[in-house]
C-alpha atoms as a PDB file:
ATOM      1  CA  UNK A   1      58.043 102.517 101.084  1.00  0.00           C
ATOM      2  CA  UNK A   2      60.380  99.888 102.490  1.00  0.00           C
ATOM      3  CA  UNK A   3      59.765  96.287 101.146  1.00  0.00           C
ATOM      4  CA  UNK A   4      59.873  93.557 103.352  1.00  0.00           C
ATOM      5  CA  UNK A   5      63.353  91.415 102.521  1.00  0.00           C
ATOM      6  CA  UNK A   6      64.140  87.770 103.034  1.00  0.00           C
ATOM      7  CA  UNK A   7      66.596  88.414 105.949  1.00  0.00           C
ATOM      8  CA  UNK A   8      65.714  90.010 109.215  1.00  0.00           C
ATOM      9  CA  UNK A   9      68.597  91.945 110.085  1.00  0.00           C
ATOM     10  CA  UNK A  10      69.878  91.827 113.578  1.00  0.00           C
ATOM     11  CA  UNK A  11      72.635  94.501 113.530  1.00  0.00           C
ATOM     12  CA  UNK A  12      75.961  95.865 111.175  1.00  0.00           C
ATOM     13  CA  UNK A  13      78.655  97.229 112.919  1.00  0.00           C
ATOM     14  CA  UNK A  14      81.828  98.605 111.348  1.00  0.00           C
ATOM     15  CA  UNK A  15      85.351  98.838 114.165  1.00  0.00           C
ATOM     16  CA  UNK A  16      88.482 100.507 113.062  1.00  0.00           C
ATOM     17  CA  UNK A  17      91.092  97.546 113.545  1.00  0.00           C
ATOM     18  CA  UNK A  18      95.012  98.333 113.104  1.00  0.00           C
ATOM     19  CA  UNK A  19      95.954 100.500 110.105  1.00  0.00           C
ATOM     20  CA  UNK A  20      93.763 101.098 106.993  1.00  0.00           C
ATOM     21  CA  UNK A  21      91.967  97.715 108.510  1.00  0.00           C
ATOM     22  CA  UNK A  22      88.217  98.013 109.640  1.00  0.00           C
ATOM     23  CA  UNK A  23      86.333  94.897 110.421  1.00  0.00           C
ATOM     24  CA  UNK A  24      82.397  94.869 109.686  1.00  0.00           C
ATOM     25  CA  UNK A  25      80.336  92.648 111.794  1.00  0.00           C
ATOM     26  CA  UNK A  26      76.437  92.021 110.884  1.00  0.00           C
ATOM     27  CA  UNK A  27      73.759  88.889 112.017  1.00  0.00           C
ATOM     28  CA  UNK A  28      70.701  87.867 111.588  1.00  0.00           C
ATOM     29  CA  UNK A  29      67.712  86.174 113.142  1.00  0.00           C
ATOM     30  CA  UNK A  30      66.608  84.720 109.819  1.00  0.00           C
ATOM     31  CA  UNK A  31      67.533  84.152 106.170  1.00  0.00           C
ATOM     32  CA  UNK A  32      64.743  82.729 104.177  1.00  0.00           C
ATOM     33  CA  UNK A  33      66.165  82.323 100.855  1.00  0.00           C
ATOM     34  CA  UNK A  34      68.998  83.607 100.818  1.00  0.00           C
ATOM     35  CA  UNK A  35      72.120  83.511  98.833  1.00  0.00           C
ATOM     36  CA  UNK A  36      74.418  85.848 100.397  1.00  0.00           C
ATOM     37  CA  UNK A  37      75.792  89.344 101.453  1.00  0.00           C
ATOM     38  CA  UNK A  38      77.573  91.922  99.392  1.00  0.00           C
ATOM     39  CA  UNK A  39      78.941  94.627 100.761  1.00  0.00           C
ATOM     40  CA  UNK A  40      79.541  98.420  99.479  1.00  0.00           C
ATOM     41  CA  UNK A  41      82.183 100.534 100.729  1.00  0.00           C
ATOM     42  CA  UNK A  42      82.462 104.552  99.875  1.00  0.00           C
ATOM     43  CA  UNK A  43      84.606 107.420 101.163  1.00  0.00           C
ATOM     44  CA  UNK A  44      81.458 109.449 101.444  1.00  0.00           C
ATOM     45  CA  UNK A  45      77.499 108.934 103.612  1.00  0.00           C
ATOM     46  CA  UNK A  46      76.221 108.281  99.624  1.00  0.00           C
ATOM     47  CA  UNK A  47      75.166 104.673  98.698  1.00  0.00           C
ATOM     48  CA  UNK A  48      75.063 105.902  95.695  1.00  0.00           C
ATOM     49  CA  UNK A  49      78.866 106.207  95.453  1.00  0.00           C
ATOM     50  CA  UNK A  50      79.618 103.260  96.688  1.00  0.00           C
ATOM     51  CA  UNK A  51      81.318 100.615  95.150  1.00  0.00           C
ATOM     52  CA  UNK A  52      81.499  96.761  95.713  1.00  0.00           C
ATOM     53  CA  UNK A  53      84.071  95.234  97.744  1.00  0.00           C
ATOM     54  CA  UNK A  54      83.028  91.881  99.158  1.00  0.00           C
ATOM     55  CA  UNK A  55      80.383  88.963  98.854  1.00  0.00           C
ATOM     56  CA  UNK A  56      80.126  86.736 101.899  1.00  0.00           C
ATOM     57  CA  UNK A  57      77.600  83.395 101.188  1.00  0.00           C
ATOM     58  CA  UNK A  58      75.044  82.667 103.426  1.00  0.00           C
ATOM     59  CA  UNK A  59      76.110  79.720 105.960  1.00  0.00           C
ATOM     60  CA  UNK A  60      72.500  78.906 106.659  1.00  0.00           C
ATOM     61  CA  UNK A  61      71.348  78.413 103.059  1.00  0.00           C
ATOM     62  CA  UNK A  62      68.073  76.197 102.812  1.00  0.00           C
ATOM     63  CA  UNK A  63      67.379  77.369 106.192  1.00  0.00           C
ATOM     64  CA  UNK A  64      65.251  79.928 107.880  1.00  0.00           C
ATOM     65  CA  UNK A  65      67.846  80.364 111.134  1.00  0.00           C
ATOM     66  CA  UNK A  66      70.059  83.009 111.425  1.00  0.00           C
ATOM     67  CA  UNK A  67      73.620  83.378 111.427  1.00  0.00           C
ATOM     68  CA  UNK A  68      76.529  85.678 112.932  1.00  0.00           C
ATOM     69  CA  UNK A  69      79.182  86.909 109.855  1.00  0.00           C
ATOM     70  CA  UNK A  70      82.557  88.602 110.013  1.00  0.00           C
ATOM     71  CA  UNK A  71      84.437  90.690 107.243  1.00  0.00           C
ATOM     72  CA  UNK A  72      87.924  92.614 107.423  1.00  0.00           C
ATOM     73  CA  UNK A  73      88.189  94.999 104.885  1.00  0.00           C
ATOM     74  CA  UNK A  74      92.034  96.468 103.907  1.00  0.00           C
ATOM     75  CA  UNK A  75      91.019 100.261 102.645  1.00  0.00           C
ATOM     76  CA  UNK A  76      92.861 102.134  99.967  1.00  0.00           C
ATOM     77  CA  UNK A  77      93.609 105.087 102.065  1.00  0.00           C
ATOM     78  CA  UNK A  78      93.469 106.623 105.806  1.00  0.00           C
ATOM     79  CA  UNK A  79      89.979 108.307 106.737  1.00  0.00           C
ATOM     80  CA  UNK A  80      86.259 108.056 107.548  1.00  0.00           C
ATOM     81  CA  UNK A  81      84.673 104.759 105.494  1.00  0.00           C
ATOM     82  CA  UNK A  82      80.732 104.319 104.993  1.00  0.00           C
ATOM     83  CA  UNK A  83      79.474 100.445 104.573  1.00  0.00           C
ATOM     84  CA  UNK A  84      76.435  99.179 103.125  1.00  0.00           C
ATOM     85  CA  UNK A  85      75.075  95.485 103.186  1.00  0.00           C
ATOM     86  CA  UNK A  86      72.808  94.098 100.558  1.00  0.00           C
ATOM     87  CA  UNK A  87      71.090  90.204 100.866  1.00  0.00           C
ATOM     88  CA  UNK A  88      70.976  88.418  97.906  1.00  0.00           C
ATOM     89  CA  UNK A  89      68.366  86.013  97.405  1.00  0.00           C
ATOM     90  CA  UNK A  90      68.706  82.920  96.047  1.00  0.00           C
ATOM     91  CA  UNK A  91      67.099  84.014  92.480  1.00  0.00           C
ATOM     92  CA  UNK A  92      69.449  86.803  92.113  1.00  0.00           C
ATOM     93  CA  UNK A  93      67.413  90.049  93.549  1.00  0.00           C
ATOM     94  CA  UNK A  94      69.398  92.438  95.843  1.00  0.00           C
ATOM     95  CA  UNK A  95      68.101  94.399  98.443  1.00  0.00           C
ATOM     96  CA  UNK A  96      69.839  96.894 100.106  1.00  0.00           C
ATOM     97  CA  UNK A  97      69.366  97.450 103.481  1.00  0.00           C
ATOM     98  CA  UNK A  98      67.892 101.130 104.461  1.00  0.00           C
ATOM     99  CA  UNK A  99      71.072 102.187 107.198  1.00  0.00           C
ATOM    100  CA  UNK A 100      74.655 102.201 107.076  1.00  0.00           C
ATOM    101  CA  UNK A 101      77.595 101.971 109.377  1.00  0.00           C
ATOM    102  CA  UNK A 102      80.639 104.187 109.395  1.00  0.00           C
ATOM    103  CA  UNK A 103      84.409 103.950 111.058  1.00  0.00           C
ATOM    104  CA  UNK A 104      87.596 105.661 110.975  1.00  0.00           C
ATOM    105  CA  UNK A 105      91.186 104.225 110.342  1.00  0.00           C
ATOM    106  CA  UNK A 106      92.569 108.475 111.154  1.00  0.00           C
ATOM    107  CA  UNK A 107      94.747 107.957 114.455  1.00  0.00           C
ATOM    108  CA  UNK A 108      93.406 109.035 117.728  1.00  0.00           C
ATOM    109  CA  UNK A 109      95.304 112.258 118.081  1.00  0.00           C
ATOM    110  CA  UNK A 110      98.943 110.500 119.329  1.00  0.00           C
ATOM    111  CA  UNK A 111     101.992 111.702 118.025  1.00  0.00           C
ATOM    112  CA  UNK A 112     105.204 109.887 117.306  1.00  0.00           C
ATOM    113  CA  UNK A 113     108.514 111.547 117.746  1.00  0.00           C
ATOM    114  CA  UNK A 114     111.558 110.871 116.628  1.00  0.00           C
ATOM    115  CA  UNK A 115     115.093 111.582 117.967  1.00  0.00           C
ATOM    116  CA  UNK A 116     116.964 113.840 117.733  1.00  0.00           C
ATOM    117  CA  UNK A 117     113.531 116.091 118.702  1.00  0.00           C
ATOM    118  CA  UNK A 118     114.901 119.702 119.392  1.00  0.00           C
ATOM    119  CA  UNK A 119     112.464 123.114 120.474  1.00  0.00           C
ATOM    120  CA  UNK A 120     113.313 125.633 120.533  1.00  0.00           C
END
């Protein structure tokens, strides 16, 4: 059973940026209460295994509009990411939202060569 939270969540979008960079993207149409985001990163689709990289304040505190937020996270290593967001209300309770979003920093199948290059 899914319990209703404070925030209604409009979207969360994760987009591979320039190396090991991968910019998450998430808004809502309200916050009632709130305090803020954190967000979970793992190598793996496991929430479980995820660990905390990031909290991002509400800018609508005290208000029941919604707001449009923005993080770039730098990851430790090339590869498939998983990302989790979690409100925080404004007497401490998290709530993690029920879906995830995913992105790659792995290179889109280019190759660099270097000269002298010889076949044979």
């Amino acid at each position: 059973m899914l319990i209703p939270t404070a925030v209604n969540l409009l979207y969360f979008h994760a987009e591979s940026l320039q190396e090991w960079q991968i910019r998450l993207t998430w808004a809502t149409a309200m916050e009632l209460d709130n305090f803020g985001f954190k967000l979970y990163r793992a190598p793996v689709n496991d929430a479980g295994r995820a660990a905390f990289i990031h909290f991002e304040p509400s800018l609508v505190k005290g208000s029941r509009a919604g707001a449009s937020y923005s993080y770039t996270d730098a990851v430790p290593a090339d590869g498939v990411w998983w990302y989790w967001l979690a409100d925080v209300d404004t007497s401490g309770v998290e709530m993690l939202h029920p879906l995830s979003t995913s992105a790659s920093t792995k290179s889109n199948g280019s190759f660099v060569f270097y000269l002298p290059l010889i076949r044979r």
